[in-house]
C-alpha atoms as a PDB file:
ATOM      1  CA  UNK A   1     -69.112-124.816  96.895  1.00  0.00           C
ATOM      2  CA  UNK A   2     -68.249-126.776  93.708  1.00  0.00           C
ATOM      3  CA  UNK A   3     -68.554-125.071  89.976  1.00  0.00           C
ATOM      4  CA  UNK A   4     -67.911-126.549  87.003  1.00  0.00           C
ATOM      5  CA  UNK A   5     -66.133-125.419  83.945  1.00  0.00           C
ATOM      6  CA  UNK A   6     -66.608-126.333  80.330  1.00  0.00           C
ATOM      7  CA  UNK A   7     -64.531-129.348  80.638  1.00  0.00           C
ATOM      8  CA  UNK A   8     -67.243-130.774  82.809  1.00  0.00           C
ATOM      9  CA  UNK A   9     -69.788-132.930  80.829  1.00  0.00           C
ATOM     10  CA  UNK A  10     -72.453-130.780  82.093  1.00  0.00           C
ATOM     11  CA  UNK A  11     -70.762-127.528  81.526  1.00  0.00           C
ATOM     12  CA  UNK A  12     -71.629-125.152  78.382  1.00  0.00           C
ATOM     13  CA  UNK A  13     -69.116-122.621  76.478  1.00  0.00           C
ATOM     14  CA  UNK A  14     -70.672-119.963  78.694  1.00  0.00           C
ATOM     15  CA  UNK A  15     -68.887-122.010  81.790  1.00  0.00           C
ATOM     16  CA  UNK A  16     -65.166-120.692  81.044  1.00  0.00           C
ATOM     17  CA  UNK A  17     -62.772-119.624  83.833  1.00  0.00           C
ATOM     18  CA  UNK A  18     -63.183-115.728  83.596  1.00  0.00           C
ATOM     19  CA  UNK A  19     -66.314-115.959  83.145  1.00  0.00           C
ATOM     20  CA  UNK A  20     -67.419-117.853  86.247  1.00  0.00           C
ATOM     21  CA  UNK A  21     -64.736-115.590  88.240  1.00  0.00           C
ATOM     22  CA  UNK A  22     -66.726-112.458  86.937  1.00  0.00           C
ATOM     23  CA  UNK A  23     -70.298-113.897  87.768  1.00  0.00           C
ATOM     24  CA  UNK A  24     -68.501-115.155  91.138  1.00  0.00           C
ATOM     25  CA  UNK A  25     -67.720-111.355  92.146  1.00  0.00           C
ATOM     26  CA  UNK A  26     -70.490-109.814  90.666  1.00  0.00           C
ATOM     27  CA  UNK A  27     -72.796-111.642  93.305  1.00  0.00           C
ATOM     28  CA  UNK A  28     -70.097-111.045  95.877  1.00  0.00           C
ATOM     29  CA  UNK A  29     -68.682-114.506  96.547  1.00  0.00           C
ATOM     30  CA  UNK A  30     -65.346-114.280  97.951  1.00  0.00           C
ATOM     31  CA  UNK A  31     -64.333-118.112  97.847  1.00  0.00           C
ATOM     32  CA  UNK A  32     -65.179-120.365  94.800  1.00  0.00           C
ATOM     33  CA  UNK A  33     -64.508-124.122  94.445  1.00  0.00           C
ATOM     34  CA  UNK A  34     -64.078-125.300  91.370  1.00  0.00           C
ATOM     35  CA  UNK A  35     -64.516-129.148  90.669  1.00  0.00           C
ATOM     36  CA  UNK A  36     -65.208-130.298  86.793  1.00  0.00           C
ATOM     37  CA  UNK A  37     -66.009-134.267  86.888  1.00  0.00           C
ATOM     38  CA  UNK A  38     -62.501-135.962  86.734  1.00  0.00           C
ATOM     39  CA  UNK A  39     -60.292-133.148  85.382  1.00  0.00           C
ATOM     40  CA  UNK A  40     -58.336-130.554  86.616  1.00  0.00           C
ATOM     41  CA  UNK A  41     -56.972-128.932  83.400  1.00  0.00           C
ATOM     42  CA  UNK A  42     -59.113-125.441  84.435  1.00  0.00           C
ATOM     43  CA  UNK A  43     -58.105-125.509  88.096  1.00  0.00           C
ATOM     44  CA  UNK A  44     -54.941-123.337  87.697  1.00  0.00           C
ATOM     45  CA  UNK A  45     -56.390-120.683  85.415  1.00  0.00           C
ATOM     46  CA  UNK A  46     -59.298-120.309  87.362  1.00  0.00           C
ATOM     47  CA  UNK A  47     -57.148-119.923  90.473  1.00  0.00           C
ATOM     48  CA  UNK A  48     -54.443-117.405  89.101  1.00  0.00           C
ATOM     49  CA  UNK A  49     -57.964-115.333  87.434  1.00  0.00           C
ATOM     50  CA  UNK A  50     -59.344-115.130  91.103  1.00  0.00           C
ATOM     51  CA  UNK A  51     -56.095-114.288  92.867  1.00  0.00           C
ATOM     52  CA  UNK A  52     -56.181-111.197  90.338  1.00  0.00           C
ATOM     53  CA  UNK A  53     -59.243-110.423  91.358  1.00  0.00           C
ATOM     54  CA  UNK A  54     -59.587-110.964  95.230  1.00  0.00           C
ATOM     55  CA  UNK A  55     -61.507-114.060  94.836  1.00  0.00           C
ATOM     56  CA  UNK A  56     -60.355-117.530  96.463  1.00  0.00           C
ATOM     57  CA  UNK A  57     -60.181-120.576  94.429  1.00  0.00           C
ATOM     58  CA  UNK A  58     -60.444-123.562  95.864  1.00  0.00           C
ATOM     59  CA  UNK A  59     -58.745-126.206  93.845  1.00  0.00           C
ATOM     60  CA  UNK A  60     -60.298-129.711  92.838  1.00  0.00           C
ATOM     61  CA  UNK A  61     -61.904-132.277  91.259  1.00  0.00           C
ATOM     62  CA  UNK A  62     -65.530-134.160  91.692  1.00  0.00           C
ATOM     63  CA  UNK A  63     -64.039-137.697  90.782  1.00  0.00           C
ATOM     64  CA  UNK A  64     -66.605-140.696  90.056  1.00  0.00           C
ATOM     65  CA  UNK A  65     -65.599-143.873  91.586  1.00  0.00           C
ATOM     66  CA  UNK A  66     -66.387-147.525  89.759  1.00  0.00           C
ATOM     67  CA  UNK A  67     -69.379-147.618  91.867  1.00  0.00           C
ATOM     68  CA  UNK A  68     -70.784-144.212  90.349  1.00  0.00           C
ATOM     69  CA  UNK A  69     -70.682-142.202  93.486  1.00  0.00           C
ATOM     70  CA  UNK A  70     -69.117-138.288  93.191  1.00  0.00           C
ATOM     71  CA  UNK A  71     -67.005-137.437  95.071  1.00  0.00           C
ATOM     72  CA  UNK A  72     -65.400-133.908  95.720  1.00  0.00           C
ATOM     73  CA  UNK A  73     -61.610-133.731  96.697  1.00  0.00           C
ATOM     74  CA  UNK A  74     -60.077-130.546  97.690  1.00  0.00           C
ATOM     75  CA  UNK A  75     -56.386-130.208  97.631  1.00  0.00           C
ATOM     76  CA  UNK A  76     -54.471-127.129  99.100  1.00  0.00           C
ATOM     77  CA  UNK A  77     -51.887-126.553  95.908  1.00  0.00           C
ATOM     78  CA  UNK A  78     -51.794-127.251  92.297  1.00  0.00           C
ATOM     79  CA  UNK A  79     -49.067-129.590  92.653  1.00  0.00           C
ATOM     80  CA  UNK A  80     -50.954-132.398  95.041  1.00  0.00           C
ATOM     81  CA  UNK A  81     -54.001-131.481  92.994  1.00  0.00           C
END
């Protein structure tokens, strides 16, 4: 339930936001969360690419505390995200 983007350290140039909402529907997903490690700079796109193409996007972020522990944290709009 949680895909990164390029942003994420672990993410590669193939990770961009059309291109994981393309792979998303061609394996017939219909909800998608994505959650790069402490950014949201991609969440919007990714969202507004979905809407076009009947795919949800659930907006968020995995954010790593002090302690090293990930966390994933879902918000319902762009603005609180």
């Amino acid at each position: 339930m949680h895909i990164h983007t390029v942003l994420s350290p672990c993410g590669d140039l193939s990770m961009s936001p059309a291109a994981i909402i393309k792979k998303a529907k061609s394996v017939g997903l219909d909800i998608i969360g994505i959650c790069d490690h402490n950014s949201t700079l991609n969440a919007q796109l990714t969202y507004e690419l979905g809407k076009q193409e009947g795919l949800y996007v659930l907006l968020g972020a995995e954010v790593t505390s002090k302690e090293d522990v990930h966390s994933l944290c879902f918000m319902p709009t762009i603005e609180k995200l």
